[in-house]
Structures are given as structure tokens and as C-alpha cells.
PDB file of N, CA and C in Angstrom:
ATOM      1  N   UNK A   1       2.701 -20.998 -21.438  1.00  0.00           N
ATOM      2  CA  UNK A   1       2.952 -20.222 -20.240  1.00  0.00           C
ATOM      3  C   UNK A   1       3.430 -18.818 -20.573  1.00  0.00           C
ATOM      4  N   UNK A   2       4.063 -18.491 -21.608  1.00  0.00           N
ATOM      5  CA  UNK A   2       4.939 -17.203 -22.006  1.00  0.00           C
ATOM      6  C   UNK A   2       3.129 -16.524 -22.238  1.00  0.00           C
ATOM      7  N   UNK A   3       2.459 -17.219 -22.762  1.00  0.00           N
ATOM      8  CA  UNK A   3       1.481 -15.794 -23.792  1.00  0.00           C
ATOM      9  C   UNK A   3       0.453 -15.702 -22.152  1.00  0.00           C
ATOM     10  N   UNK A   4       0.825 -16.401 -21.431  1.00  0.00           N
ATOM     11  CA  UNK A   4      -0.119 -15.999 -20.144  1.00  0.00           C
ATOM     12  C   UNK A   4       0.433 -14.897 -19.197  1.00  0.00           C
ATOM     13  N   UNK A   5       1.908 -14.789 -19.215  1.00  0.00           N
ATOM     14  CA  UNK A   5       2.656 -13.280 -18.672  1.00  0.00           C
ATOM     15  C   UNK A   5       2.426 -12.861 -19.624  1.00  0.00           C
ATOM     16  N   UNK A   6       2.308 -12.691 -21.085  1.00  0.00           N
ATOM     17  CA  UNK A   6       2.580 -11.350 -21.805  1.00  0.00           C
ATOM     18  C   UNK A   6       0.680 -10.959 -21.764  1.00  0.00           C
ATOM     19  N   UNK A   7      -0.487 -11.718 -21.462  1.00  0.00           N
ATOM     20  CA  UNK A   7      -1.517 -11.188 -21.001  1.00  0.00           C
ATOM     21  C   UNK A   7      -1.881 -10.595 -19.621  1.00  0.00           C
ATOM     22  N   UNK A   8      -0.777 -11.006 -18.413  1.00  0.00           N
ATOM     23  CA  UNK A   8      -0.730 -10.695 -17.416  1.00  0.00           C
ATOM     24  C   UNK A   8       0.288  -8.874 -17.716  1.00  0.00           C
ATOM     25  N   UNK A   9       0.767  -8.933 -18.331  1.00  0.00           N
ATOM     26  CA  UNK A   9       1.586  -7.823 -18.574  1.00  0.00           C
ATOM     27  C   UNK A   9       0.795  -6.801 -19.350  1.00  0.00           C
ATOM     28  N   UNK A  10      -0.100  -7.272 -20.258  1.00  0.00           N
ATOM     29  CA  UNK A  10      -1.021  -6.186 -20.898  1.00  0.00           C
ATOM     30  C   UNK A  10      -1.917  -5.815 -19.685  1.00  0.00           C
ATOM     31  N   UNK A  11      -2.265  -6.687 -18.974  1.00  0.00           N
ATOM     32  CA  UNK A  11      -3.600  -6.245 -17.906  1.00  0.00           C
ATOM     33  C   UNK A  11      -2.895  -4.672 -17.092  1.00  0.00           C
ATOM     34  N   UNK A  12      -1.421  -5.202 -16.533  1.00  0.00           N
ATOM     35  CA  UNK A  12      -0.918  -4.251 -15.901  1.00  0.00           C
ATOM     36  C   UNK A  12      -0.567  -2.691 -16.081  1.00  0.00           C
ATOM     37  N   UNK A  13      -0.158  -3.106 -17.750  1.00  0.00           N
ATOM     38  CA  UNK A  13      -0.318  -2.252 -18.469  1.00  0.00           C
ATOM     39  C   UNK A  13      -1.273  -0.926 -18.363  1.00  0.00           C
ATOM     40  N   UNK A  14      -2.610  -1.675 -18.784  1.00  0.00           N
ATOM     41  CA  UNK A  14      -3.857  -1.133 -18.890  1.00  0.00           C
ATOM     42  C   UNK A  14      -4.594  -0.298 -17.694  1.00  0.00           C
ATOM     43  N   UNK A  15      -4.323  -1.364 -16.768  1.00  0.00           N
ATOM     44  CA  UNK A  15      -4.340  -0.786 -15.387  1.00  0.00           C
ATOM     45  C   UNK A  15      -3.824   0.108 -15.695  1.00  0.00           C
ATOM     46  N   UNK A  16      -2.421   0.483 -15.525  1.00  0.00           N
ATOM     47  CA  UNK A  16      -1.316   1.432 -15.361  1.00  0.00           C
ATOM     48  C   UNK A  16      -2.046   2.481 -15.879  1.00  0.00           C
ATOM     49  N   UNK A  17      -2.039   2.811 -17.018  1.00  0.00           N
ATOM     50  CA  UNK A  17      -2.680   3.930 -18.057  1.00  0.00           C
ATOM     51  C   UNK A  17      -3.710   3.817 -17.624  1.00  0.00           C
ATOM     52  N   UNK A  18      -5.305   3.281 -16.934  1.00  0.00           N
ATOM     53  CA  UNK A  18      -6.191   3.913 -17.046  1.00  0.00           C
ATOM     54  C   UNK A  18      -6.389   4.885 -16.121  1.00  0.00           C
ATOM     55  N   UNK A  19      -7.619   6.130 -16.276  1.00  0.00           N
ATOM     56  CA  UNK A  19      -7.163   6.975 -15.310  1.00  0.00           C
ATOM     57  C   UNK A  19      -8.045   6.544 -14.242  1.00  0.00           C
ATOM     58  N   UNK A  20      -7.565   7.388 -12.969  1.00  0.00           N
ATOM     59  CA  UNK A  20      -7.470   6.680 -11.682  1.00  0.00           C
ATOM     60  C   UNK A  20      -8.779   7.958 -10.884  1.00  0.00           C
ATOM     61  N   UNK A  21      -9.245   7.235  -9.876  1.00  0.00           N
ATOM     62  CA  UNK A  21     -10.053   7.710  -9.055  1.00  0.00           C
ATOM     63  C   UNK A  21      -9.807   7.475  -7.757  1.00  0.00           C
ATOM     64  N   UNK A  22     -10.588   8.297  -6.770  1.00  0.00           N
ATOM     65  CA  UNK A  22     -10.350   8.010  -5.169  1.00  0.00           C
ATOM     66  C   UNK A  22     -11.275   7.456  -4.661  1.00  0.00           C
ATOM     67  N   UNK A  23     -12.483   7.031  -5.834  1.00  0.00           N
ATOM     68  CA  UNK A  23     -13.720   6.845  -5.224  1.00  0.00           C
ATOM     69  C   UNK A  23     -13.599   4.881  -4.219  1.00  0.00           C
ATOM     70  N   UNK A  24     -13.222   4.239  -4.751  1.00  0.00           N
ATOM     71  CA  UNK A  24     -12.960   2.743  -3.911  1.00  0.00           C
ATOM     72  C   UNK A  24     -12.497   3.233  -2.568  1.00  0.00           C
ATOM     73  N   UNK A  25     -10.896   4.026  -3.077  1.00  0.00           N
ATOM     74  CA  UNK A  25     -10.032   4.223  -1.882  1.00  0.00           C
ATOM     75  C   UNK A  25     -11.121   5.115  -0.764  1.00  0.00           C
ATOM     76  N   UNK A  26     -11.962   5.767  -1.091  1.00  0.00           N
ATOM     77  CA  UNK A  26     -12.917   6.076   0.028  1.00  0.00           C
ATOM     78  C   UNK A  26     -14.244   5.950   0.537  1.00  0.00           C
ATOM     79  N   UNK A  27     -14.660   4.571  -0.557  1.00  0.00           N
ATOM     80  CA  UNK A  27     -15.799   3.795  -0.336  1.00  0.00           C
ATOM     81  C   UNK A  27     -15.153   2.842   0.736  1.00  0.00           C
ATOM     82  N   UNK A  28     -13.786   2.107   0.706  1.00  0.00           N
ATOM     83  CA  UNK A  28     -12.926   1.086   1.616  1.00  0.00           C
ATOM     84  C   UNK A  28     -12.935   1.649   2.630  1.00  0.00           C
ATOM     85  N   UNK A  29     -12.233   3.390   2.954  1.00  0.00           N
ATOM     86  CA  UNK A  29     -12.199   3.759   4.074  1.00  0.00           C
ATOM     87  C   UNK A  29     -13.603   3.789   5.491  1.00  0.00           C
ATOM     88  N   UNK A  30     -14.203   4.489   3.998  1.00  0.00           N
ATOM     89  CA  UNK A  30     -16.075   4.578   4.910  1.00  0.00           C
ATOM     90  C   UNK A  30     -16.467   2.865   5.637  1.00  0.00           C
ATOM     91  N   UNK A  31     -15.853   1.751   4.883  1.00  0.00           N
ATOM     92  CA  UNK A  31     -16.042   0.560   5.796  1.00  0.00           C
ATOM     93  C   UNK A  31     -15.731   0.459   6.530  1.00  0.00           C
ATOM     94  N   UNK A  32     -14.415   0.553   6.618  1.00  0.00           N
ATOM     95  CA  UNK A  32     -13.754   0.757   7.922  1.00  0.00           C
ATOM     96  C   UNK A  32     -14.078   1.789   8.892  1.00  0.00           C
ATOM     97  N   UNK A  33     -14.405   2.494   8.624  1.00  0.00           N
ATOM     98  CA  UNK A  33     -14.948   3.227   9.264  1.00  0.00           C
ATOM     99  C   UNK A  33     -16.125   3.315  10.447  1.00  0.00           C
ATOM    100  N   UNK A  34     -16.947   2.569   9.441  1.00  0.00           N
ATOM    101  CA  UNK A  34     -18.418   1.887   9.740  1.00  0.00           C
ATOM    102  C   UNK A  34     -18.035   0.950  10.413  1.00  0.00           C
ATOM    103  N   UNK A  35     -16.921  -0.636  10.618  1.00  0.00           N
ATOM    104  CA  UNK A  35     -16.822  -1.657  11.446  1.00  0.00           C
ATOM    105  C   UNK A  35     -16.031  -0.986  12.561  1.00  0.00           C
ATOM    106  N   UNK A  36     -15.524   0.218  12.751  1.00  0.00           N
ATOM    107  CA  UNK A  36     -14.548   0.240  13.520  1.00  0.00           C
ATOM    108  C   UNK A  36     -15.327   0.945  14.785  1.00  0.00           C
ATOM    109  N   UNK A  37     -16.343   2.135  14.568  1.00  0.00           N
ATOM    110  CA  UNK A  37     -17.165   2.776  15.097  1.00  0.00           C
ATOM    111  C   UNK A  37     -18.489   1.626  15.402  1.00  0.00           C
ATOM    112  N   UNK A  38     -18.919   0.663  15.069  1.00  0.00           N
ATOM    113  CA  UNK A  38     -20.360   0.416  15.327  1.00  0.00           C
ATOM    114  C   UNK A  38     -19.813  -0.492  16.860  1.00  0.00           C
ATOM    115  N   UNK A  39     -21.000  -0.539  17.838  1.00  0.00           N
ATOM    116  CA  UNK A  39     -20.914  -0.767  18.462  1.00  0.00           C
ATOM    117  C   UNK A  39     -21.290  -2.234  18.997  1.00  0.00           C
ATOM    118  N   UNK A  40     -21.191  -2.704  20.045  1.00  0.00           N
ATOM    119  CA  UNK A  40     -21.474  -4.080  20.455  1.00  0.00           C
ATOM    120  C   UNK A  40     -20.942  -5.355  19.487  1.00  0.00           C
ATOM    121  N   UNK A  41     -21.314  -6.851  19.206  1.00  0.00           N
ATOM    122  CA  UNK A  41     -21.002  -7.927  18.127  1.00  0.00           C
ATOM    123  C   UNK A  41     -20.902  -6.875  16.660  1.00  0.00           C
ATOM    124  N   UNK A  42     -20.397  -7.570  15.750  1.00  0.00           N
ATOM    125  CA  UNK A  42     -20.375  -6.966  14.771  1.00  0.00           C
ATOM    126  C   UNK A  42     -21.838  -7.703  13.835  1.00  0.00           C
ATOM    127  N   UNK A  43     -22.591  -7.433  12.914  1.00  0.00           N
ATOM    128  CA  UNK A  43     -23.411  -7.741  12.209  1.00  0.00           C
ATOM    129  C   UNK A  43     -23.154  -9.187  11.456  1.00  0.00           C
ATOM    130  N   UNK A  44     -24.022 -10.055  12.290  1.00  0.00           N
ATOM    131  CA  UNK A  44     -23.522 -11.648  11.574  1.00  0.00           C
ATOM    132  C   UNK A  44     -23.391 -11.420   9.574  1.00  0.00           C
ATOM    133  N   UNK A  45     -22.324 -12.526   9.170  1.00  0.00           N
ATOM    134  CA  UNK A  45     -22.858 -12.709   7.641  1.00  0.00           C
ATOM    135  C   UNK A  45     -24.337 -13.407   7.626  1.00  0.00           C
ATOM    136  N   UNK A  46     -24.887 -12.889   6.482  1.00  0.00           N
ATOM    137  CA  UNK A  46     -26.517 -13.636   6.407  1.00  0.00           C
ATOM    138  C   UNK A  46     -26.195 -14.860   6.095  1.00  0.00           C
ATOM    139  N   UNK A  47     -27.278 -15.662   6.250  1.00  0.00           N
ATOM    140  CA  UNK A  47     -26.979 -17.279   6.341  1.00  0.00           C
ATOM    141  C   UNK A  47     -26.985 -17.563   5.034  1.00  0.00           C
ATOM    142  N   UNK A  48     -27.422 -16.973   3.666  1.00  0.00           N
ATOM    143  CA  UNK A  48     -27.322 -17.809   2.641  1.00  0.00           C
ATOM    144  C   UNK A  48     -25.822 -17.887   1.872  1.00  0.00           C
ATOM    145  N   UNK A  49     -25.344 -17.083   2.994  1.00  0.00           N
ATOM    146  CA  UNK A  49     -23.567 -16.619   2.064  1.00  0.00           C
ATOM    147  C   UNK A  49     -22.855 -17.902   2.992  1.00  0.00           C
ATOM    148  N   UNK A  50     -23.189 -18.374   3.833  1.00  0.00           N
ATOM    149  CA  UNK A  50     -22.277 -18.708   4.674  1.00  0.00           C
ATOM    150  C   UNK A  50     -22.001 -20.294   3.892  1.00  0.00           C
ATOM    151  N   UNK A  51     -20.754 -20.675   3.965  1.00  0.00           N
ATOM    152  CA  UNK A  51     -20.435 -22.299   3.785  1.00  0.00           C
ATOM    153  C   UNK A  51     -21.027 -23.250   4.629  1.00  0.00           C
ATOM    154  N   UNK A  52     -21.389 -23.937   4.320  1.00  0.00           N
ATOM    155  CA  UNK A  52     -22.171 -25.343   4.980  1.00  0.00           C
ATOM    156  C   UNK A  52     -21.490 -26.604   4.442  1.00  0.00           C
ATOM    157  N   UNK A  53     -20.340 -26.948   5.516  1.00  0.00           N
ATOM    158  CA  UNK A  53     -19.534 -28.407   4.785  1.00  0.00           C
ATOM    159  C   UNK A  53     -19.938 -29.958   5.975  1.00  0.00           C
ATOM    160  N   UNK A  54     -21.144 -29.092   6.467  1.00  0.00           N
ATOM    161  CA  UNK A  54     -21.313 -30.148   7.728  1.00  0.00           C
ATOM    162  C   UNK A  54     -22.836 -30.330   7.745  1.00  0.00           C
ATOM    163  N   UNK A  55     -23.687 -31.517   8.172  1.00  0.00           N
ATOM    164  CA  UNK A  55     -25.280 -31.569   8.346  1.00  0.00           C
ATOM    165  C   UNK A  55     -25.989 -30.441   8.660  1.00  0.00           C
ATOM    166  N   UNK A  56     -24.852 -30.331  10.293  1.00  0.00           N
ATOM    167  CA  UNK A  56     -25.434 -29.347  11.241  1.00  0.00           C
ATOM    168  C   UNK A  56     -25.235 -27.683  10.583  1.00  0.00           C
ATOM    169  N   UNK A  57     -24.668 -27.579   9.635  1.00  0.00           N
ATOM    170  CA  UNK A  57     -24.579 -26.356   9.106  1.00  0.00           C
ATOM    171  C   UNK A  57     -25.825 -26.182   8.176  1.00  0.00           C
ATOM    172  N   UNK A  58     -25.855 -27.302   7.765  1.00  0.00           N
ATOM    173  CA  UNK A  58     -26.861 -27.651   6.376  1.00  0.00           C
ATOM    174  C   UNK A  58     -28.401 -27.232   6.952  1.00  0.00           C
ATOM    175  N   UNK A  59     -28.557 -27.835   8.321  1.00  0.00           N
ATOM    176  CA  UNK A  59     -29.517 -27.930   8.868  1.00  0.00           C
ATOM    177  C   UNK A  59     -30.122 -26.588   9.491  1.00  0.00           C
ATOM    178  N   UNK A  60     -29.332 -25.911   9.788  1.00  0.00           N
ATOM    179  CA  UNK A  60     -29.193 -24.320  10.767  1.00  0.00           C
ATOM    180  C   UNK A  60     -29.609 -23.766   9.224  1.00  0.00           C
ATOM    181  N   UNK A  61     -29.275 -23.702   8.132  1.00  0.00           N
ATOM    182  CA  UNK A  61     -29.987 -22.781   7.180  1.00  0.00           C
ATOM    183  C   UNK A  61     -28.684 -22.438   6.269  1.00  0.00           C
ATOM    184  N   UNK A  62     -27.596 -22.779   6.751  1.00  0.00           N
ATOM    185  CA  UNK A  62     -26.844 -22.036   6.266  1.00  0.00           C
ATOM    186  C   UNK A  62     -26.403 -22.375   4.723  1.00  0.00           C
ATOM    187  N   UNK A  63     -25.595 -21.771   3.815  1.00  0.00           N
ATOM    188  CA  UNK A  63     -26.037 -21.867   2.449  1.00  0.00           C
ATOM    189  C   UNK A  63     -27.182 -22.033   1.503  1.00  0.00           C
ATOM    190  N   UNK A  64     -28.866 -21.557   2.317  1.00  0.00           N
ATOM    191  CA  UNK A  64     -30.004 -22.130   1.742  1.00  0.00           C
ATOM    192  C   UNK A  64     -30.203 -20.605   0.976  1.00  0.00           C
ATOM    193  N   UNK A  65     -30.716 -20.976  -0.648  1.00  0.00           N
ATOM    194  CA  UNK A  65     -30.861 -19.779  -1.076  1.00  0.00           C
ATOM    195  C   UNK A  65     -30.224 -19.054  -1.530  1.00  0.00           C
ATOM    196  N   UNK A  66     -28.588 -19.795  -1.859  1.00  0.00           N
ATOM    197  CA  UNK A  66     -27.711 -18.835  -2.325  1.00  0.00           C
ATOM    198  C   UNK A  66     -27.970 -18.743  -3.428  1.00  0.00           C
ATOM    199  N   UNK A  67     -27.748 -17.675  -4.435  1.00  0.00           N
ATOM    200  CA  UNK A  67     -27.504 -18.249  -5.620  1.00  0.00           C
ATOM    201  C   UNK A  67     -26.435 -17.572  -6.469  1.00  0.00           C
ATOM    202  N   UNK A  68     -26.127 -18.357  -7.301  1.00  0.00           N
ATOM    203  CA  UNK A  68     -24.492 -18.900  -7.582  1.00  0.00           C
ATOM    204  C   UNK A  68     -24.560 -18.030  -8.934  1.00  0.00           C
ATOM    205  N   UNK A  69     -24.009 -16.663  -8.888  1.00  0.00           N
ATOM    206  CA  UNK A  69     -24.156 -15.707 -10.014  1.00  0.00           C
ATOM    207  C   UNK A  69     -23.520 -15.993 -11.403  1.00  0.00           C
ATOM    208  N   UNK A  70     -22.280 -16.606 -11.653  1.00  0.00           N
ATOM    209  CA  UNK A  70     -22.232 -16.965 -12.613  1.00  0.00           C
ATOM    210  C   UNK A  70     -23.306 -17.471 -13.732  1.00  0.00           C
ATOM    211  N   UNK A  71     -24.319 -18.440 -13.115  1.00  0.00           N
ATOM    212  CA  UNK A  71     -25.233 -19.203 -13.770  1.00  0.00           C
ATOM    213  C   UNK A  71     -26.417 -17.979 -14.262  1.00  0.00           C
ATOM    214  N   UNK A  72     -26.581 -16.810 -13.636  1.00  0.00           N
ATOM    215  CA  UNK A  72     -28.053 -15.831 -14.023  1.00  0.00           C
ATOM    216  C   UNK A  72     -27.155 -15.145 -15.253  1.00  0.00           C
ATOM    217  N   UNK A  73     -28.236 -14.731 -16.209  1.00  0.00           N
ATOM    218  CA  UNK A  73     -27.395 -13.705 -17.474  1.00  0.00           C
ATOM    219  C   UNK A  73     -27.950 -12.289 -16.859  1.00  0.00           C
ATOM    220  N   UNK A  74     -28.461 -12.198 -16.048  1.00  0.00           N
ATOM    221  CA  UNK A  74     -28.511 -11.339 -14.951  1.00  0.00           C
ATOM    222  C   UNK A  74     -28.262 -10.951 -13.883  1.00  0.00           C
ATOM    223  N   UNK A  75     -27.871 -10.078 -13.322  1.00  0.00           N
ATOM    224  CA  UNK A  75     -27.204  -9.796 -11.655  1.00  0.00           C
ATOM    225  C   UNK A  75     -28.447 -10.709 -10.775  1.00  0.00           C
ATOM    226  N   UNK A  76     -28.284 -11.057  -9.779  1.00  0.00           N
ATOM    227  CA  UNK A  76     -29.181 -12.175  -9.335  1.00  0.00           C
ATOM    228  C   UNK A  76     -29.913 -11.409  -8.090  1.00  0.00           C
ATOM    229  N   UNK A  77     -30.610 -11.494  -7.949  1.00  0.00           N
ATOM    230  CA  UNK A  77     -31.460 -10.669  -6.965  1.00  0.00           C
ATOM    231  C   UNK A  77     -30.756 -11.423  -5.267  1.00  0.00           C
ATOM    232  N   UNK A  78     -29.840 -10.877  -4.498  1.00  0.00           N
ATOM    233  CA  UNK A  78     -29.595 -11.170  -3.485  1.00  0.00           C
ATOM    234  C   UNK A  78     -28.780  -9.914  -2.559  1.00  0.00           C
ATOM    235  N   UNK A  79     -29.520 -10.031  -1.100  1.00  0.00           N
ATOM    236  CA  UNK A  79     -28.505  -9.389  -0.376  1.00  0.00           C
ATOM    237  C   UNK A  79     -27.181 -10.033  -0.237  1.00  0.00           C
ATOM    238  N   UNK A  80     -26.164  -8.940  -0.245  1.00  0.00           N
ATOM    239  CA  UNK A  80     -24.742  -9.498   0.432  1.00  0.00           C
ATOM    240  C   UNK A  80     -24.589  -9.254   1.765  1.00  0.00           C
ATOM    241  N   UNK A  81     -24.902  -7.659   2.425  1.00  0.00           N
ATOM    242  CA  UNK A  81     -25.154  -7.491   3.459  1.00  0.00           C
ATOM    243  C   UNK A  81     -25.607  -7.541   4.869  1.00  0.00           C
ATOM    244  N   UNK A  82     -24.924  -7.883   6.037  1.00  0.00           N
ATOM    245  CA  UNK A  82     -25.997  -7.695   7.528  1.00  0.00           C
ATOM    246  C   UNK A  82     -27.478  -6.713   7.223  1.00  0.00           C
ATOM    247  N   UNK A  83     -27.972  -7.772   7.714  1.00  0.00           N
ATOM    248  CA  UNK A  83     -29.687  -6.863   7.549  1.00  0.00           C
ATOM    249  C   UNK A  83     -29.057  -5.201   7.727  1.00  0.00           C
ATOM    250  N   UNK A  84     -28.637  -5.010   9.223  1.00  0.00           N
ATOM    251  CA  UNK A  84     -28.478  -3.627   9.688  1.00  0.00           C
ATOM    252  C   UNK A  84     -27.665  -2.911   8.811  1.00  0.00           C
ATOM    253  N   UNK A  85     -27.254  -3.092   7.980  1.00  0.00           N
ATOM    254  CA  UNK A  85     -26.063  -3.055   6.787  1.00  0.00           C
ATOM    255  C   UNK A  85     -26.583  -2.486   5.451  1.00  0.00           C
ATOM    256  N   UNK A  86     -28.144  -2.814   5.419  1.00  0.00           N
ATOM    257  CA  UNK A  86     -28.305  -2.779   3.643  1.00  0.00           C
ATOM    258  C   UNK A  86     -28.939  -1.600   3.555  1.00  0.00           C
ATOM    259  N   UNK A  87     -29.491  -1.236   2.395  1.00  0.00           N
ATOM    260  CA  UNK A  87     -29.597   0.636   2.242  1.00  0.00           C
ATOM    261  C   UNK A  87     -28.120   1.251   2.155  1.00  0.00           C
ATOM    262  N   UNK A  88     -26.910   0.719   2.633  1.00  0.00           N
ATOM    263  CA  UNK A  88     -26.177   1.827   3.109  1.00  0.00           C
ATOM    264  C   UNK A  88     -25.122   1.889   1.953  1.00  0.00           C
ATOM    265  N   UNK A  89     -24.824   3.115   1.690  1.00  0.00           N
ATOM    266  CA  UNK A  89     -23.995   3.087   0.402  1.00  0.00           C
ATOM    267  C   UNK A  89     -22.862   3.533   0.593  1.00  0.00           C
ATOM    268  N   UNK A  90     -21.710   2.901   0.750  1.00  0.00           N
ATOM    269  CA  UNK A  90     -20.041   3.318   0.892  1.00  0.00           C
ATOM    270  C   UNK A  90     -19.767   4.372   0.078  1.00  0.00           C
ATOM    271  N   UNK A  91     -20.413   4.155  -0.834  1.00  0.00           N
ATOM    272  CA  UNK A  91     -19.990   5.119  -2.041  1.00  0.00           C
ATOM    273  C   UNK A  91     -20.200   6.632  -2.029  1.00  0.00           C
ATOM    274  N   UNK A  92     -21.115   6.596  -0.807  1.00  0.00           N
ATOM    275  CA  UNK A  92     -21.728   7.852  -0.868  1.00  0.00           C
ATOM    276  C   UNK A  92     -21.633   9.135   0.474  1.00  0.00           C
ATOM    277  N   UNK A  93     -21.733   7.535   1.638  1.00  0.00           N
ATOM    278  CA  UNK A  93     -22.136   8.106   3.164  1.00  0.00           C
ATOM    279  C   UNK A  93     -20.642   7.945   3.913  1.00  0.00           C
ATOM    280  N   UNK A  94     -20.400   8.760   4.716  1.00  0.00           N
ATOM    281  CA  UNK A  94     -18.917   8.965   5.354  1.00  0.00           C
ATOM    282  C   UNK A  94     -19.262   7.809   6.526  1.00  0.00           C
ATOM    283  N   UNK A  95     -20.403   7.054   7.123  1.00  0.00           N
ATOM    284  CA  UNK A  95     -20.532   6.725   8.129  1.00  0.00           C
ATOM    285  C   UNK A  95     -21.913   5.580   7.823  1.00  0.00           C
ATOM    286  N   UNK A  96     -21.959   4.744   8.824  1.00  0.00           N
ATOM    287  CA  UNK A  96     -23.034   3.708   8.269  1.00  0.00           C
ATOM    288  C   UNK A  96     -24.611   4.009   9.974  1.00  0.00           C
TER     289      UNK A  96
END
């Protein structure tokens, strides 16, 4: 248990010292941004992200197609995004 804080303590460390950017802190904002302004329901999650712990979930589609990234030695070809959602880059656009 001790050498698992003194690796939790290097991480913080490292953190600490590396140098820092605004770019997250205003890729996060632009989301918010984007859910707070869009109008009407908000953009369902797509069905292959969603949990299915029931038939009727199983059956509606939901979890079909996910796939489970750990297992690819490659980034896995999938949207994360609401259809109306994808193209759009936080990173870049003040607004979606």
C-alpha cells in the first residue's frame, strides 16, 4: 500500500511540473456552451454507447456494435457523439 501513495505522489508531482495549457479548460467551456445554447431535447446518446442490463434494452438496439477499445491495438473506428454533434470540434469552434 505505501509504494501505491508514493506512485500516486509521483503522478501529482508530474502533473504539478508539467507545463500547463488553456486548451481543455476551453474545449470544456465550448461544451457547455454548445448544451446550454442548443435548442429543444438535447441530442440522444447513440445507441451503441448506451448500457443494456435488460431484454428490452437488448432488443431496442441498445449496446449493439459497441466496441470495447481496450481489446483494438488500434483506436477503434466509432462515433462517441449525437449524430447532430459529430464534425464538431471543441477544440477549435467557440459554438456547435
Amino acid at each position: 500500500m505505501a509504494w501505491l501513495q508514493v506512485l500516486l505522489a509521483q503522478c501529482v508531482v508530474y502533473l504539478a511540473r508539467a507545463p500547463k495549457s488553456i486548451e481543455v479548460y476551453s474545449a470544456y467551456n465550448n461544451v457547455k456552451a454548445c448544451l446550454r445554447s442548443h435548442q429543444g431535447p438535447l441530442p440522444p446518446v447513440p445507441l451503441h454507447l448506451r448500457n443494456a442490463p435488460t431484454r428490452l434494452m437488448k432488443d431496442l438496439g441498445y449496446g449493439q456494435g459497441y466496441k470495447y477499445t481496450p481489446v483494438y491495438s488500434e483506436p477503434a473506428d466509432q462515433d462517441y457523439l449525437p449524430e447532430e454533434l459529430r464534425g464538431v470540434d471543441f477544440f477549435k469552434q467557440r459554438r456547435c
